[in-house]
N, C-alpha and C. Protein backbone atom coordinates (compact mmCIF):
# COMPACT_ATOMS: atom_id res chain seq x y z
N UNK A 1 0.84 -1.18 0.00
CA UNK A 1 0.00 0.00 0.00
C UNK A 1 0.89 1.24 0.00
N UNK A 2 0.41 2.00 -0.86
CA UNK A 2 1.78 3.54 -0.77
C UNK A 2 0.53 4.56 -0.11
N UNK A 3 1.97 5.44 0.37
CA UNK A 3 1.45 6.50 0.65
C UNK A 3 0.71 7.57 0.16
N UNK A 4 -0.05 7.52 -0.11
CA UNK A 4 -0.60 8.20 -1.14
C UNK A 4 -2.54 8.46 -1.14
N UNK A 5 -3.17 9.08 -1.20
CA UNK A 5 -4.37 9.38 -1.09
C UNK A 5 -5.10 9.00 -2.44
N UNK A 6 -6.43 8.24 -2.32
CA UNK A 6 -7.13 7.77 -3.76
C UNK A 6 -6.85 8.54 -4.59
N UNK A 7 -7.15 9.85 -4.55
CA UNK A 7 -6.94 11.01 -5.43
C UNK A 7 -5.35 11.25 -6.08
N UNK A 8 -4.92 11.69 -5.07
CA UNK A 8 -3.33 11.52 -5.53
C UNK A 8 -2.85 10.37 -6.80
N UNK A 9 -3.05 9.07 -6.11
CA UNK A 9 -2.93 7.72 -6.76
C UNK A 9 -3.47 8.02 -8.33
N UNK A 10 -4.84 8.46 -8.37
CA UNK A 10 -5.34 8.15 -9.67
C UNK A 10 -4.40 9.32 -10.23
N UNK A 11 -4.15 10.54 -10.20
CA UNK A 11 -3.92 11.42 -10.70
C UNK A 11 -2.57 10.65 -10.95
N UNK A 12 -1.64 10.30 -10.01
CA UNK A 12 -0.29 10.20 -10.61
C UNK A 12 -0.52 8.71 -12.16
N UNK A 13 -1.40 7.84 -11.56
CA UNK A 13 -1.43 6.98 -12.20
C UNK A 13 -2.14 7.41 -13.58
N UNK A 14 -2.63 8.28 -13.65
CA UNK A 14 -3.13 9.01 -15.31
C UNK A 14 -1.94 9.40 -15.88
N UNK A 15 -0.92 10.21 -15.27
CA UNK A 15 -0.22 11.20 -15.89
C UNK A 15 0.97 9.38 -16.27
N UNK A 16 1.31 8.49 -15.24
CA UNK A 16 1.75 6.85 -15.94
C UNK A 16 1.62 7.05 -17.33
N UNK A 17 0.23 6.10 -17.36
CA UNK A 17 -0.50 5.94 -18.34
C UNK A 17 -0.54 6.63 -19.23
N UNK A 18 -0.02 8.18 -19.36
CA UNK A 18 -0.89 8.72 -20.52
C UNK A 18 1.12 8.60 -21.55
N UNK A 19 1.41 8.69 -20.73
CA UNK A 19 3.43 8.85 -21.03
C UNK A 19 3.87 7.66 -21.33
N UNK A 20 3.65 6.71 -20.29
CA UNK A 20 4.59 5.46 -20.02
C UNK A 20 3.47 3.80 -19.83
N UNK A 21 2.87 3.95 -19.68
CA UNK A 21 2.36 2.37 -18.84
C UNK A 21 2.63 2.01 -16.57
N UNK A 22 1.94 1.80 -16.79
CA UNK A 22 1.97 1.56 -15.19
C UNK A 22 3.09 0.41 -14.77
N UNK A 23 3.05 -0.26 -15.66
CA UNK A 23 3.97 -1.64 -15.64
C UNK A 23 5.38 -1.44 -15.69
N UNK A 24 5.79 -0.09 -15.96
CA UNK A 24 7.17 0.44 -16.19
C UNK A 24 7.77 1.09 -14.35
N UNK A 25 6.44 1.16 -14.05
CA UNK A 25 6.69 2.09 -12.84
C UNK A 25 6.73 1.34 -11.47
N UNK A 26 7.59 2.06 -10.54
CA UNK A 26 7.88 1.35 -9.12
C UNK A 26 7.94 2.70 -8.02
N UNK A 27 7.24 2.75 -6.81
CA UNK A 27 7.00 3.67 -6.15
C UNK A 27 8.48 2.98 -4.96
N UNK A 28 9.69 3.89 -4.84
CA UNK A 28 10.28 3.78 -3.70
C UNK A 28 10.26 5.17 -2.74
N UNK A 29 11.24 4.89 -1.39
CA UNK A 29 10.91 6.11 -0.34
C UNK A 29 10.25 5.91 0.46
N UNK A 30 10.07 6.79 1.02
CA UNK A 30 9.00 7.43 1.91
C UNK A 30 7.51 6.74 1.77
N UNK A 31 7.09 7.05 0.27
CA UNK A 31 6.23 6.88 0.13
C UNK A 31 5.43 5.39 -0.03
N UNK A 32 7.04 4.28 -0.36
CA UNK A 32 6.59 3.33 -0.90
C UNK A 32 6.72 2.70 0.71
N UNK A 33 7.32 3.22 1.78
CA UNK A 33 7.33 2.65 3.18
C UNK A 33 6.04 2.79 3.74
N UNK A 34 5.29 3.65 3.31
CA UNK A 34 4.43 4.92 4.35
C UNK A 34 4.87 5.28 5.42
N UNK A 35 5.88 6.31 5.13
CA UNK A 35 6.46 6.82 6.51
C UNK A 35 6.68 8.41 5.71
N UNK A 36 6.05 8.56 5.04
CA UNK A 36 5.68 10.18 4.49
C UNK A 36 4.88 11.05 4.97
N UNK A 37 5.48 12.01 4.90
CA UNK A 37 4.74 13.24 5.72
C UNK A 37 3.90 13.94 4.33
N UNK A 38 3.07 15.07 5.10
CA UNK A 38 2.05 15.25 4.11
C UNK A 38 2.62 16.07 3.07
N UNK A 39 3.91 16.34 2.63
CA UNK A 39 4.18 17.05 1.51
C UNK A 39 6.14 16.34 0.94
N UNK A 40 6.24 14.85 1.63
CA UNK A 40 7.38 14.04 1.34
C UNK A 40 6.94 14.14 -0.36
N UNK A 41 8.30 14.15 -1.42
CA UNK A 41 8.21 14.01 -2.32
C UNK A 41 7.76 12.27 -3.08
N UNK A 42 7.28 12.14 -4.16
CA UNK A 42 6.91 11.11 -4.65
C UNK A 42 8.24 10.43 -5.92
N UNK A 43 8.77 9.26 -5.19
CA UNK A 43 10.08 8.73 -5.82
C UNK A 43 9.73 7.74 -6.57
N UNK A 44 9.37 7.96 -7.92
CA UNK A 44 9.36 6.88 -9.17
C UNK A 44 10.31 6.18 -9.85
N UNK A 45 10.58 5.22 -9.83
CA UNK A 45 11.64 4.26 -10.40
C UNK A 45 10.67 3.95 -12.03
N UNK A 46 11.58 3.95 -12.95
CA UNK A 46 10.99 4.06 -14.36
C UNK A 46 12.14 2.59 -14.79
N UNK A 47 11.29 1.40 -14.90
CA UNK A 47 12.21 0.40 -15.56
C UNK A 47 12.39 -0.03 -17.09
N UNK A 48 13.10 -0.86 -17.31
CA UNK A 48 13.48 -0.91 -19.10
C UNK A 48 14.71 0.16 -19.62
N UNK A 49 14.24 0.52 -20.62
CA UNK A 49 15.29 1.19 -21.43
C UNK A 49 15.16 2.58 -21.06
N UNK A 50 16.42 3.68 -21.12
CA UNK A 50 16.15 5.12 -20.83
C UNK A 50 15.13 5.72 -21.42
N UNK A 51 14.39 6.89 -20.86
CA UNK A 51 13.75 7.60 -21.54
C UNK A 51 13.88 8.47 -22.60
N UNK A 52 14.80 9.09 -22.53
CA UNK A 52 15.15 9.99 -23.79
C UNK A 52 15.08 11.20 -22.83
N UNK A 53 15.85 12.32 -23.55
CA UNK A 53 14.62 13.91 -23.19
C UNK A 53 13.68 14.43 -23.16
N UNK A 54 13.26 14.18 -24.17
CA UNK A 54 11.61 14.31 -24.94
C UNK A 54 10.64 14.20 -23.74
N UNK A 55 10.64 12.48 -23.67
CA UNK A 55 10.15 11.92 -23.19
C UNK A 55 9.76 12.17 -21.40
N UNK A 56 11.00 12.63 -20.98
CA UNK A 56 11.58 12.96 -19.58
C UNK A 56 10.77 14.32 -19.17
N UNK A 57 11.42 14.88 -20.33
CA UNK A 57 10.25 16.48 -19.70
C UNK A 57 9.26 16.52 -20.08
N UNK A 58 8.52 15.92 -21.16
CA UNK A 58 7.35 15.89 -21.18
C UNK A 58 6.42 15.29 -19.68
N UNK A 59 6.67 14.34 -18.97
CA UNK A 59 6.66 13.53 -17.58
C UNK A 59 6.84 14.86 -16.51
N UNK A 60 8.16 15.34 -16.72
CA UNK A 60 8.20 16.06 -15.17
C UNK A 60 7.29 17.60 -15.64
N UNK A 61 7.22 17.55 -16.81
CA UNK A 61 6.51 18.87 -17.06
C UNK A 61 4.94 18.59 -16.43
N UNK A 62 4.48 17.28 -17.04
CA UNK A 62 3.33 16.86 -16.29
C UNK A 62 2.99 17.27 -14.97
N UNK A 63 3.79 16.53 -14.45
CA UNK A 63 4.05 16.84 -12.75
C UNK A 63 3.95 17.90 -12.46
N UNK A 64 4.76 18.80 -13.02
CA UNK A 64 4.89 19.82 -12.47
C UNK A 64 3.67 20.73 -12.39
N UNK A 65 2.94 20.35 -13.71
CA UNK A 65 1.36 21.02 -14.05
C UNK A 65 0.40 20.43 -12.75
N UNK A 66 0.46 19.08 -12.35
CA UNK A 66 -0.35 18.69 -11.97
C UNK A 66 -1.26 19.33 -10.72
N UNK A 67 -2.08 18.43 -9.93
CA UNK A 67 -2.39 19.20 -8.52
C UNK A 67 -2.27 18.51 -7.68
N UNK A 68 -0.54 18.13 -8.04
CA UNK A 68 -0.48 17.07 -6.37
C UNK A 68 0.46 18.22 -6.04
N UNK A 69 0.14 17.71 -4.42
CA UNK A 69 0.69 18.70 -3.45
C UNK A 69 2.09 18.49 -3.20
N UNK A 70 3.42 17.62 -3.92
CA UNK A 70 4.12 17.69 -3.72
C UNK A 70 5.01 17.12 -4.65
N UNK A 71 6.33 17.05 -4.87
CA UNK A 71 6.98 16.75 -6.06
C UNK A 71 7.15 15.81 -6.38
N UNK A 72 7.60 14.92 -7.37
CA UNK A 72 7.74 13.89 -7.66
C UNK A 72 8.74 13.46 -8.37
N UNK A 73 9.91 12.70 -8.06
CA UNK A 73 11.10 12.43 -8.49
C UNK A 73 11.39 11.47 -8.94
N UNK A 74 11.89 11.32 -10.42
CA UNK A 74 11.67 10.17 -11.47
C UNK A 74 13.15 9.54 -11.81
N UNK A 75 13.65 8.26 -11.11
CA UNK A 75 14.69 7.57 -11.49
C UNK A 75 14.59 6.83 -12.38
N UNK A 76 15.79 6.62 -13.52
CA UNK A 76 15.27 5.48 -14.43
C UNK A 76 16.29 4.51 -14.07
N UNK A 77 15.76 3.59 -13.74
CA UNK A 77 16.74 2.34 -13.34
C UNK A 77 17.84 1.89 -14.49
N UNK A 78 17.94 2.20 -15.70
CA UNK A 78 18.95 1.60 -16.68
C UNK A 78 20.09 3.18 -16.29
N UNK A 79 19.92 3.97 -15.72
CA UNK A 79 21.00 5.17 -15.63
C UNK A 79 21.39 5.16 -13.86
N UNK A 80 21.04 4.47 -12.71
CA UNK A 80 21.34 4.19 -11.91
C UNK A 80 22.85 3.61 -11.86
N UNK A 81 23.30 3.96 -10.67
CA UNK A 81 24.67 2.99 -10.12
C UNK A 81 23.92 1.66 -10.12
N UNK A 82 24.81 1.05 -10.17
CA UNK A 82 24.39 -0.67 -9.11
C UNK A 82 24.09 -0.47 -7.94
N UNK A 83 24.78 -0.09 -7.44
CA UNK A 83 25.03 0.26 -5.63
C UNK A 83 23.70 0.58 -5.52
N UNK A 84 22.96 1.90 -6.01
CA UNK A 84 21.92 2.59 -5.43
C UNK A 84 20.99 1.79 -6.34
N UNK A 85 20.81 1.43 -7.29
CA UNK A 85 19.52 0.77 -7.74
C UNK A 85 19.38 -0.85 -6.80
N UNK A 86 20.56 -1.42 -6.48
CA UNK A 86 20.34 -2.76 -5.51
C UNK A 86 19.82 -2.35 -3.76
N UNK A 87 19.84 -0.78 -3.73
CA UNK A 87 19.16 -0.75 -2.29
C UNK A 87 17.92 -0.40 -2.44
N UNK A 88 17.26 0.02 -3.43
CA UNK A 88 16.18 0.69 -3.67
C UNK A 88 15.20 -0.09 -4.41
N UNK A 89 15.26 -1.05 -5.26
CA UNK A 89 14.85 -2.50 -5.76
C UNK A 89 13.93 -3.26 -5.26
N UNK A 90 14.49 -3.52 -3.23
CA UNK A 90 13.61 -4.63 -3.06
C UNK A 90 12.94 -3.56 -2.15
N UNK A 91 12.73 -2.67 -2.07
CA UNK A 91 11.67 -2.30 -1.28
C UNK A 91 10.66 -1.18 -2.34
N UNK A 92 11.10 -1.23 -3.85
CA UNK A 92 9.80 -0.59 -5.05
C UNK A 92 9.00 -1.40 -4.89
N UNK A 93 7.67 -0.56 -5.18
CA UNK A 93 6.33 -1.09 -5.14
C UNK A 93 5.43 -0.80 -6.40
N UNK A 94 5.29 -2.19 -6.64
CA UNK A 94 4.38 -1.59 -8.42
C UNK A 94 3.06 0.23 -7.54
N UNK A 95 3.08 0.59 -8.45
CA UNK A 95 2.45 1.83 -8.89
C UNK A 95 0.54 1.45 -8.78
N UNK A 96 0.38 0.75 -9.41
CA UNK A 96 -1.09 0.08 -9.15
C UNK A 96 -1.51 -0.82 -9.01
């Protein structure tokens, strides 16, 4: 279960969907612990192949439009260290 409010959830999970697929996505952090406070940022792990630029700001531009109350920070696991993608791995949480 993430941290996250029905509302929140659907909204982030539209702006997924409308870019990427849900199946690409992994909620770590704060949020994916529930140990977030009411304005902890939202940490997305993006798996498979890089995104591109395009692609990237089109996503955080999303975000940034959106009306969640707090930011949301998008890792893509193929541009990760090892080190930091093997601590952050087993505790992502599919997205929906």
């Amino acid at each position: 279960m993430l941290d996250l409010t029905p509302r929140q959830k659907a909204e982030v999970c539209a702006i997924v969907d409308a870019h990427l697929g849900r199946s690409r996505v992994r909620v770590f952090g704060s949020r994916a612990q529930r140990r977030a406070k009411p304005f902890s940022d939202l940490d997305l792990l993006v798996l498979g192949a890089p995104l591109g630029a395009a692609l990237r700001g089109t996503l955080e531009e999303a975000f940034d439009e959106s009306d969640l109350p707090f930011r949301v920070d998008i890792a893509e696991a193929a541009l990760l260290s090892p080190a930091f993608r093997a601590a952050i791995e087993p505790q992502a949480l599919p997205l929906g």
